[in-house]
Protein backbone atom coordinates (compact mmCIF):
# COMPACT_ATOMS: atom_id res chain seq x y z
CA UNK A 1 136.55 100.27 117.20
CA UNK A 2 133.89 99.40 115.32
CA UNK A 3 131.86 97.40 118.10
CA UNK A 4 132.21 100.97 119.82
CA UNK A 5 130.83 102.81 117.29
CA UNK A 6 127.90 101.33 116.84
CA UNK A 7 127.45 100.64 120.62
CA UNK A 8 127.92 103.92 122.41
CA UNK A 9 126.54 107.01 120.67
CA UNK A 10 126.13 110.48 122.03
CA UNK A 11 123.99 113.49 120.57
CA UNK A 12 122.25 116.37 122.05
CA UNK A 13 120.17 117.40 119.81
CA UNK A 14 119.73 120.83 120.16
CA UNK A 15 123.57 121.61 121.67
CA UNK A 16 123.95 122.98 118.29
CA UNK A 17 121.13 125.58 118.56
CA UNK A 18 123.17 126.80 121.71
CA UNK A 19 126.91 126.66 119.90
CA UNK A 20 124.77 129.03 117.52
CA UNK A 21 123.58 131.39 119.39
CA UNK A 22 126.58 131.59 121.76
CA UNK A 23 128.69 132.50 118.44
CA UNK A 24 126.17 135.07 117.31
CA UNK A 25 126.53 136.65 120.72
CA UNK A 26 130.18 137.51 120.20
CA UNK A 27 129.65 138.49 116.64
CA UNK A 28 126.49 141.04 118.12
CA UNK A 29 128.52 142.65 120.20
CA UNK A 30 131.97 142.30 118.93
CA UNK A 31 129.84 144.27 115.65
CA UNK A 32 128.70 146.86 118.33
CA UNK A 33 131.93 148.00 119.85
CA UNK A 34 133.38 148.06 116.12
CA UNK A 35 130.26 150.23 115.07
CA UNK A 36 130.18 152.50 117.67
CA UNK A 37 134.43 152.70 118.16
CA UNK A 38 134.13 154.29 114.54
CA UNK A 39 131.13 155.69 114.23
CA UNK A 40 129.87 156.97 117.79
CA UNK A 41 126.69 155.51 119.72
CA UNK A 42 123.63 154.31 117.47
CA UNK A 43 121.21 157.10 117.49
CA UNK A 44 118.18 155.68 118.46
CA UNK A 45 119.80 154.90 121.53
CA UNK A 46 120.79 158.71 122.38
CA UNK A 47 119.35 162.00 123.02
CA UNK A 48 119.81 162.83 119.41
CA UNK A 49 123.55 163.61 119.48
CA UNK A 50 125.08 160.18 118.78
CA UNK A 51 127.23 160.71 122.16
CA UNK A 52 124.49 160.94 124.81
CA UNK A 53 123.17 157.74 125.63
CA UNK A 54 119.08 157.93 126.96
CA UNK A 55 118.70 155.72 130.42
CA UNK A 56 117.04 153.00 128.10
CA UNK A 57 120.28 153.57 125.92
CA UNK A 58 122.24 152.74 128.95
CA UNK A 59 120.58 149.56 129.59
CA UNK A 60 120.10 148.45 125.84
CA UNK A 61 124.16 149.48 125.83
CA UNK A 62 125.61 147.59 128.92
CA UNK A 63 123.15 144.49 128.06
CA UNK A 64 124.80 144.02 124.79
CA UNK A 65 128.45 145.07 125.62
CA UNK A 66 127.46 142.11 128.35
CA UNK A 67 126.87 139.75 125.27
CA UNK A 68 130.16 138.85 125.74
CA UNK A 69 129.36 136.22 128.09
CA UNK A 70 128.54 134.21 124.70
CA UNK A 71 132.37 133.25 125.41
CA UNK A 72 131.07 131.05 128.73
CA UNK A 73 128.34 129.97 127.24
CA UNK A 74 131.22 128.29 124.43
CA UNK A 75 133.12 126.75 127.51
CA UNK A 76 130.24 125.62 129.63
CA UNK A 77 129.66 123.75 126.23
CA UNK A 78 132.92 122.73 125.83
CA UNK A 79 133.59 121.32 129.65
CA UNK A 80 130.22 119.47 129.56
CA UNK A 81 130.62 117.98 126.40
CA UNK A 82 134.29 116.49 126.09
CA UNK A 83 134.12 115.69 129.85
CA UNK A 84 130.99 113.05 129.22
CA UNK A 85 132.62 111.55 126.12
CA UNK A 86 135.59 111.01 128.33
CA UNK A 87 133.80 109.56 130.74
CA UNK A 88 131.73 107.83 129.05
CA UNK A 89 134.89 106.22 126.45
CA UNK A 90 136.53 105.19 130.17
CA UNK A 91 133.39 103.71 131.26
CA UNK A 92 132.54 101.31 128.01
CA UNK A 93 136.88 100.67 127.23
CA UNK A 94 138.13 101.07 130.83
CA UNK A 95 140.92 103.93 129.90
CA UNK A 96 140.81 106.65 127.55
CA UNK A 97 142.39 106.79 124.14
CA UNK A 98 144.91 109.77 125.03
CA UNK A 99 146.22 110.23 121.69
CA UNK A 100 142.87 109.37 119.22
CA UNK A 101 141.55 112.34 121.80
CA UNK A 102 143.97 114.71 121.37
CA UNK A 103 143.76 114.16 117.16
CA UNK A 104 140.12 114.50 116.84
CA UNK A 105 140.79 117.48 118.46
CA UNK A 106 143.55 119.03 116.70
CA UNK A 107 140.83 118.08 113.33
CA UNK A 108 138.88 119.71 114.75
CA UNK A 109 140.41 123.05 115.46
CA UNK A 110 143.32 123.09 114.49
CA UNK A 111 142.65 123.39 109.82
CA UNK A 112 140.29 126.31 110.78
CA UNK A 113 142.82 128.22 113.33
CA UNK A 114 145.80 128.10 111.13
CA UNK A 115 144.37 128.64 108.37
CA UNK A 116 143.36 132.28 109.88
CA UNK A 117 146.92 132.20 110.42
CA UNK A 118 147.67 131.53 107.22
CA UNK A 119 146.04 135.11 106.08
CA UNK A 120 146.80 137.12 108.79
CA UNK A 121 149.50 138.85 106.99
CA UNK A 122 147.59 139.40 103.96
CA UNK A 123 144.20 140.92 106.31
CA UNK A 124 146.69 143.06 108.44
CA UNK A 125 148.58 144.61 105.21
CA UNK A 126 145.02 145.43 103.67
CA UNK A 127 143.51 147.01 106.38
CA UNK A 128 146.75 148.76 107.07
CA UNK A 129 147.67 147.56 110.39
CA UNK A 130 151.03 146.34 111.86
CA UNK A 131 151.71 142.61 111.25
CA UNK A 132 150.62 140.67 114.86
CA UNK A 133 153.33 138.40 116.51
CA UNK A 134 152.42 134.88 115.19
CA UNK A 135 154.53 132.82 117.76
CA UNK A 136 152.41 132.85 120.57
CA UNK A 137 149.66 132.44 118.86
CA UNK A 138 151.28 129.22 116.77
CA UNK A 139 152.07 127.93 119.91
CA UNK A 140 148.35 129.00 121.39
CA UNK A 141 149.75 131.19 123.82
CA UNK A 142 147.61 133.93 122.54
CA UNK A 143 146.07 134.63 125.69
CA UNK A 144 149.54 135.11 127.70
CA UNK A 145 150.79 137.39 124.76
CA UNK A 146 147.56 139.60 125.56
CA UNK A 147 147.93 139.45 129.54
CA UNK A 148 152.05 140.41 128.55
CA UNK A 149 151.15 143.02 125.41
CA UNK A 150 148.18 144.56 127.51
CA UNK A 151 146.52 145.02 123.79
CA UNK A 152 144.46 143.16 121.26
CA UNK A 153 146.23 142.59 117.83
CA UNK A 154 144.38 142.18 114.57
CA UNK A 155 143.50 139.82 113.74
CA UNK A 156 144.44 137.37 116.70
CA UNK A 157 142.11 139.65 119.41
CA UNK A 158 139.52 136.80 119.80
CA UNK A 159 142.28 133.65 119.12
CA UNK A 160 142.83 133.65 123.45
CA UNK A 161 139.36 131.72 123.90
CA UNK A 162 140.63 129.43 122.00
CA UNK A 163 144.09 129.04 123.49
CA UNK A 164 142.23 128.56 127.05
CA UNK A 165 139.92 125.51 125.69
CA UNK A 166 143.34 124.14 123.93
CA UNK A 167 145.05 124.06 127.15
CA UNK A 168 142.09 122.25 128.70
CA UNK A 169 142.04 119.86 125.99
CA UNK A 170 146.09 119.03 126.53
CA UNK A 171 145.72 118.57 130.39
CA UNK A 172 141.75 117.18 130.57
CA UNK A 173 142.10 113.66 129.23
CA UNK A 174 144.94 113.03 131.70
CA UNK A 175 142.73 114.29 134.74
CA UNK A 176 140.34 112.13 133.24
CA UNK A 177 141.86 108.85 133.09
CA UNK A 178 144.34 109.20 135.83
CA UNK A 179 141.44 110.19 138.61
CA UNK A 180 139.07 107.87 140.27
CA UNK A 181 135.37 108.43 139.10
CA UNK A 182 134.51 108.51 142.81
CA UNK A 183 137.04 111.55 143.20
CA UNK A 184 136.48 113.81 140.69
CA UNK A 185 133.38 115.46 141.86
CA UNK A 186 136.14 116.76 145.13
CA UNK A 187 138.79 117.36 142.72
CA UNK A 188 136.18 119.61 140.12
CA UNK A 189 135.05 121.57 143.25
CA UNK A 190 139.04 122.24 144.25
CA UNK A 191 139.81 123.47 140.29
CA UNK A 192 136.71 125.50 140.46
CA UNK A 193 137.91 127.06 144.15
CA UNK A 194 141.40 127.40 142.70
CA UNK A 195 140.00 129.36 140.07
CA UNK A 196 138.06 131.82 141.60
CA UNK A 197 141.19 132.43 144.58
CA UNK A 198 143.62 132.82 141.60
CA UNK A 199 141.24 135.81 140.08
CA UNK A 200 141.00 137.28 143.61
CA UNK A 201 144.71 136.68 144.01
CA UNK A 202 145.04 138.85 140.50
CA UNK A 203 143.15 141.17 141.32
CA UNK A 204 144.46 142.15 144.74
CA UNK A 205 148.30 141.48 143.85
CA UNK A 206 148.67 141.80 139.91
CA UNK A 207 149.30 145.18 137.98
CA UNK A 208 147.15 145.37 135.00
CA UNK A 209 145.13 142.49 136.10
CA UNK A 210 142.27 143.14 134.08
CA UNK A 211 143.40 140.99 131.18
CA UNK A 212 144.62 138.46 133.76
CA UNK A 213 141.13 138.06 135.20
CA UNK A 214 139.73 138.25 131.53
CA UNK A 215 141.84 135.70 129.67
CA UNK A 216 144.25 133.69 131.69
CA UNK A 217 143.44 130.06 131.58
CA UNK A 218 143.36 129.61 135.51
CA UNK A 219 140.86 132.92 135.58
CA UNK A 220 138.58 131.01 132.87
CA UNK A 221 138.77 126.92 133.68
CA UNK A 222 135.85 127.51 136.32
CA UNK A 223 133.37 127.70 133.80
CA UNK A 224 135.11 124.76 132.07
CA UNK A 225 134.90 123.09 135.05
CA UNK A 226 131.17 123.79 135.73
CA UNK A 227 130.39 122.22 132.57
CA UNK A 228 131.98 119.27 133.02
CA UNK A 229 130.00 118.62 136.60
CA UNK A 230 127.18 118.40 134.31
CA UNK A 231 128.77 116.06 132.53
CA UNK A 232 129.76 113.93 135.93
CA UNK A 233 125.72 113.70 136.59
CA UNK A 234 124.67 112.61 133.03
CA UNK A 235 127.13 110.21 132.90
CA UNK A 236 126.34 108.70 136.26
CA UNK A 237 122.10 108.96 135.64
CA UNK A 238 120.80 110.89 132.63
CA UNK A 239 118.50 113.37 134.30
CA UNK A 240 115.35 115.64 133.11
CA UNK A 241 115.37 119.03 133.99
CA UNK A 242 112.31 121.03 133.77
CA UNK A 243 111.31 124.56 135.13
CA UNK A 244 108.01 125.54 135.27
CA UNK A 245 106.73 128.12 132.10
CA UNK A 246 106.45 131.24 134.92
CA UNK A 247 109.43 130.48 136.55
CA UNK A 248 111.59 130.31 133.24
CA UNK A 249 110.29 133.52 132.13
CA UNK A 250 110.94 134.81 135.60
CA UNK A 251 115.10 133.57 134.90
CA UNK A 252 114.98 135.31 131.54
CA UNK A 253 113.50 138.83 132.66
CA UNK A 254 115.98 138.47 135.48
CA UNK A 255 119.02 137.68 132.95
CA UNK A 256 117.93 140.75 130.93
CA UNK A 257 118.09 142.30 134.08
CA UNK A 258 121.02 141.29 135.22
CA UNK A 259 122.71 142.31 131.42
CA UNK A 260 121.85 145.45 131.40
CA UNK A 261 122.51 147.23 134.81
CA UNK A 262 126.00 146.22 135.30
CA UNK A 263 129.21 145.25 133.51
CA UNK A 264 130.15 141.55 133.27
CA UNK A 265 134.12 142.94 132.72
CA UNK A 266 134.54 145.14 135.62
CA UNK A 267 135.79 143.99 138.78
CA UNK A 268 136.23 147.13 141.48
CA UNK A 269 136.20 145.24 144.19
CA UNK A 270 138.09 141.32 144.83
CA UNK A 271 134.68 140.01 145.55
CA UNK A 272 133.38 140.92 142.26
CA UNK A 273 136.58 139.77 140.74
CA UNK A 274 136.27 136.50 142.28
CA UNK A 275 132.52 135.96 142.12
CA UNK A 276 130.58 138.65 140.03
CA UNK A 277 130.24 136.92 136.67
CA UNK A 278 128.63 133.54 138.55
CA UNK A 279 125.22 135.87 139.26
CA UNK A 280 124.70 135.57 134.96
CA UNK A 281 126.33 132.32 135.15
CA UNK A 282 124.06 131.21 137.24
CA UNK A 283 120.62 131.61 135.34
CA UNK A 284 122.29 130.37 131.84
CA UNK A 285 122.90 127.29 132.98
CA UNK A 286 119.63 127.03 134.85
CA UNK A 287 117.82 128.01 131.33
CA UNK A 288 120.25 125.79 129.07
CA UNK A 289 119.52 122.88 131.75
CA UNK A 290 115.79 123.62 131.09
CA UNK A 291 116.49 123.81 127.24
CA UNK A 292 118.38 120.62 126.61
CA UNK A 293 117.18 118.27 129.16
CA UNK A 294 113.79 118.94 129.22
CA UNK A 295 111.56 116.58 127.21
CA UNK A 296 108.22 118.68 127.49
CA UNK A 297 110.02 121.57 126.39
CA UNK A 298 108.24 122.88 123.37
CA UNK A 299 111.33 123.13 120.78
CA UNK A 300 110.25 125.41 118.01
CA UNK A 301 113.16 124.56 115.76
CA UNK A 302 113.33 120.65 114.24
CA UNK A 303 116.01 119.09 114.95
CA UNK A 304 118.06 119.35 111.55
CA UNK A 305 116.49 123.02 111.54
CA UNK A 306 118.96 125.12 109.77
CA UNK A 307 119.65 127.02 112.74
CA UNK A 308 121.34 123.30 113.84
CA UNK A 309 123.21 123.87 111.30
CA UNK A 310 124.49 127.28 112.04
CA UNK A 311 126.01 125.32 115.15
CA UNK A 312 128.06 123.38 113.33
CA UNK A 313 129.21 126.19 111.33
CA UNK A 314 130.05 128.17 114.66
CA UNK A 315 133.38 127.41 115.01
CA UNK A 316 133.83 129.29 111.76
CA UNK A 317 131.09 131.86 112.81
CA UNK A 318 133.55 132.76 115.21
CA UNK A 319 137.16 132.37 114.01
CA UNK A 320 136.21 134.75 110.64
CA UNK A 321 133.85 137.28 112.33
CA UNK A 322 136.50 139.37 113.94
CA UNK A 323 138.73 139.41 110.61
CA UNK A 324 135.62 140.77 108.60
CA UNK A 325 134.87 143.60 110.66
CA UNK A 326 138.16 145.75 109.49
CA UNK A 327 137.79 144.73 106.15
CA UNK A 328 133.78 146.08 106.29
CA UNK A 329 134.87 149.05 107.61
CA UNK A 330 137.96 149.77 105.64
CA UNK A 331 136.91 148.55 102.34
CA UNK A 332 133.48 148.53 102.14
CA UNK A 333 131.79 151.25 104.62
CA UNK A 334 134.91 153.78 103.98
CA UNK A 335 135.53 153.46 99.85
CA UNK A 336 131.55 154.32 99.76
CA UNK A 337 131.55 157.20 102.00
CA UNK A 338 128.85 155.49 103.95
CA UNK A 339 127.97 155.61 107.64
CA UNK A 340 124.37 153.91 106.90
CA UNK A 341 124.67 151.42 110.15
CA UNK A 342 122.46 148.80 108.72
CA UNK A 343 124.58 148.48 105.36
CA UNK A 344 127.15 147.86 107.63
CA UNK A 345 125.44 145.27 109.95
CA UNK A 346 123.53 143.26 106.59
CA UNK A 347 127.14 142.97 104.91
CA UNK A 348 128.90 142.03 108.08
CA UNK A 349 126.35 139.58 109.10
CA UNK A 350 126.22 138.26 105.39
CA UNK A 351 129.21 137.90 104.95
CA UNK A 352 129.87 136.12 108.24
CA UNK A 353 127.50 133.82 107.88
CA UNK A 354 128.57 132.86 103.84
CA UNK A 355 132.35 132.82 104.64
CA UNK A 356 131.41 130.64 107.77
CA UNK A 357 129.07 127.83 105.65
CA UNK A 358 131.72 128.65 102.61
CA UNK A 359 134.83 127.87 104.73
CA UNK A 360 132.43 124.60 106.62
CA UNK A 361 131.51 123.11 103.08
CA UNK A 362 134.86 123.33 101.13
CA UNK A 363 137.33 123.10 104.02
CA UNK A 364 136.58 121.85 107.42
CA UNK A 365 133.69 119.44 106.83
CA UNK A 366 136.12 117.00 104.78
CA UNK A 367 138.97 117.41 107.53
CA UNK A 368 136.50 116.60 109.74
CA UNK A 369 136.06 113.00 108.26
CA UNK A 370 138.99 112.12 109.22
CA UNK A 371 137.70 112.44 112.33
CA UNK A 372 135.98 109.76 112.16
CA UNK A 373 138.65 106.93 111.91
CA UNK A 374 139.39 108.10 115.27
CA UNK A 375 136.09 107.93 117.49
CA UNK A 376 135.81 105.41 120.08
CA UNK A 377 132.57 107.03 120.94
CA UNK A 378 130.01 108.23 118.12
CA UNK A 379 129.72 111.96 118.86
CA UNK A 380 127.69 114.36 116.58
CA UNK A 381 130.44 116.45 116.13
């Protein structure tokens, strides 16, 4: 193990930076439809009567209900990542470590996700909502409970994203190891094909689908899957991947384009439902190519910027933000009679943030070195 570990070594330097600002995505606009659920549309962004939005207020509204996507972004992440330290464990030992992969995993997400469990109870009773069913959720079958419940409980609503990637995680290894290298591009393409038919099947066939298309694990492994083709390619030949300066501000005036004038989340038709969400997909992964495999890319942040280590904090960033934002509004914003919206966005972002690094410091970073004893690859993570 050893040998390994000082043999094979794999970091991305600024993967972090993107874990970051994927989690701040979901806290934006998880923030905004909590804001504006209790409090009515942000004023600025109106005609005057905190109900009307402007046509600007329209766009500036759909682009950040739309930040939502921050979820992909997450699983793109996820797919590209454990799929080349898979590969790349098979290539150095020949077979992959089944069971050292499926600890490091459950160290890494597992403290973190029952501890939230753990105070669930205790968050529900003080914000004065029903207690949640726990079972699915111990079991991380929180997504199925929402497709079944046709609801979001506090303070499980976000927990399905993470019951999708721990299904991949169970199955992936296996796929891994069991399929020939020279096959897996053909069997990636059939997942991702699967995928997409199963939403259109939902959509055409399913009552209710919308949460089916939204959280099932077969609706979401595409984007798993498209991650991990990355991951096929790098681990085959490391590439570079560079756009030209106009061109990537061309993608990125076309993604703000493409954020604000229509919903990511609704499917009217079984093309969109099948196909929609790949015309955003599409130009982040284009732009996070461009980002992390481009070596003339001028990277404003150093790379042990504390924004690098906001990514490593993420996981927390998004397992507490969705607790905090009851609690802000029921004993904080409420007790003080206050409706000032950036009280409410400077405590909730605070308090995100120093719960996240509080939680990382204390908690998870020391379960994490456990992790350790279990690498046959060096990961930064």
């Amino acid at each position: 193990m050893s040998k390994a570990n000082s043999t094979h070594h794999i970091y991305f330097p600024y993967l972090d930076v993107v874990r970051f600002i994927a989690a701040f995505l979901i806290v934006i606009v998880h923030g905004y439809e909590a804001w504006t659920g209790w409090y009515g549309e942000i004023g600025f962004l109106t005609i005057g009567d905190y109900r009307t939005l402007t046509p600007m207020g329209e766009f500036i509204d759909q682009a950040i209900l739309n930040l939502s996507v921050g979820v992909d972004i997450f699983f793109l992440l996820s797919g590209f990542l454990i799929t080349y330290i898979l590969l790349k464990e098979k290539e150095a030992f020949g077979k992959i470590n089944v069971k050292y992969f499926i600890i490091r995993r459950t160290f890494r997400i597992w403290p973190l996700y029952f501890l939230i469990i753990t105070i669930a109870p205790f968050a529900a009773d003080w914000v004065g909502r029903e207690q949640p069913d726990f079972i699915p959720n111990l079991l991380f079958l929180g997504n199925f409970h929402a497709i079944n419940t046709q609801e979001w409980q506090y303070p499980f609503a976000h927990f399905w994203s993470i019951c999708v990637e721990e299904h991949f995680y169970l199955l992936w290894p296996f796929f891994i190891q069991w399929i020939p290298k020279k096959r897996l591009l053909h069997f990636f393409g059939a997942l991702i094909v699967f995928s997409i038919a199963f939403r259109m099947y939902a959509f055409s066939c399913m009552e209710n689908s919308w949460y089916v298309i939204y959280t099932h694990t077969l609706s979401r492994m595409d984007v798993l899957v498209i991650g991990a083709i990355g991951a096929y390619f790098y681990a085959k030949k490391p590439f570079e991947f560079k756009l030209n300066p106009l061109v990537r501000k061309g993608i990125w005036l076309a993604l703000i384009l493409v954020l604000g004038m229509s919903a990511f989340g609704l499917w009217d038709t079984i093309y969109k439902a099948g196909f929609k969400k790949f015309v955003s997909l599409i130009l982040i992964v284009v732009l996070m190519l461009d980002y992390n495999f481009n070596s003339s890319f001028s990277h404003s942040l150093k790379k042990k910027s504390f924004v690098h280590y906001l990514g490593k904090v993420s996981y927390g960033i998004y397992m507490y933000h969705n607790v905090l934002l009851l609690i802000i509004v029921k004993q904080v914003m409420w007790p003080l009679g206050s409706g000032n919206m950036y009280l409410f966005w400077g405590v909730y972002v605070a308090l995100t943030l120093g719960i996240s690094i509080l939680s990382f410091e204390v908690f998870e970073k020391h379960v994490l070195k456990l992790n350790k004893r279990f690498r046959l690859v060096k990961t930064d993570r």
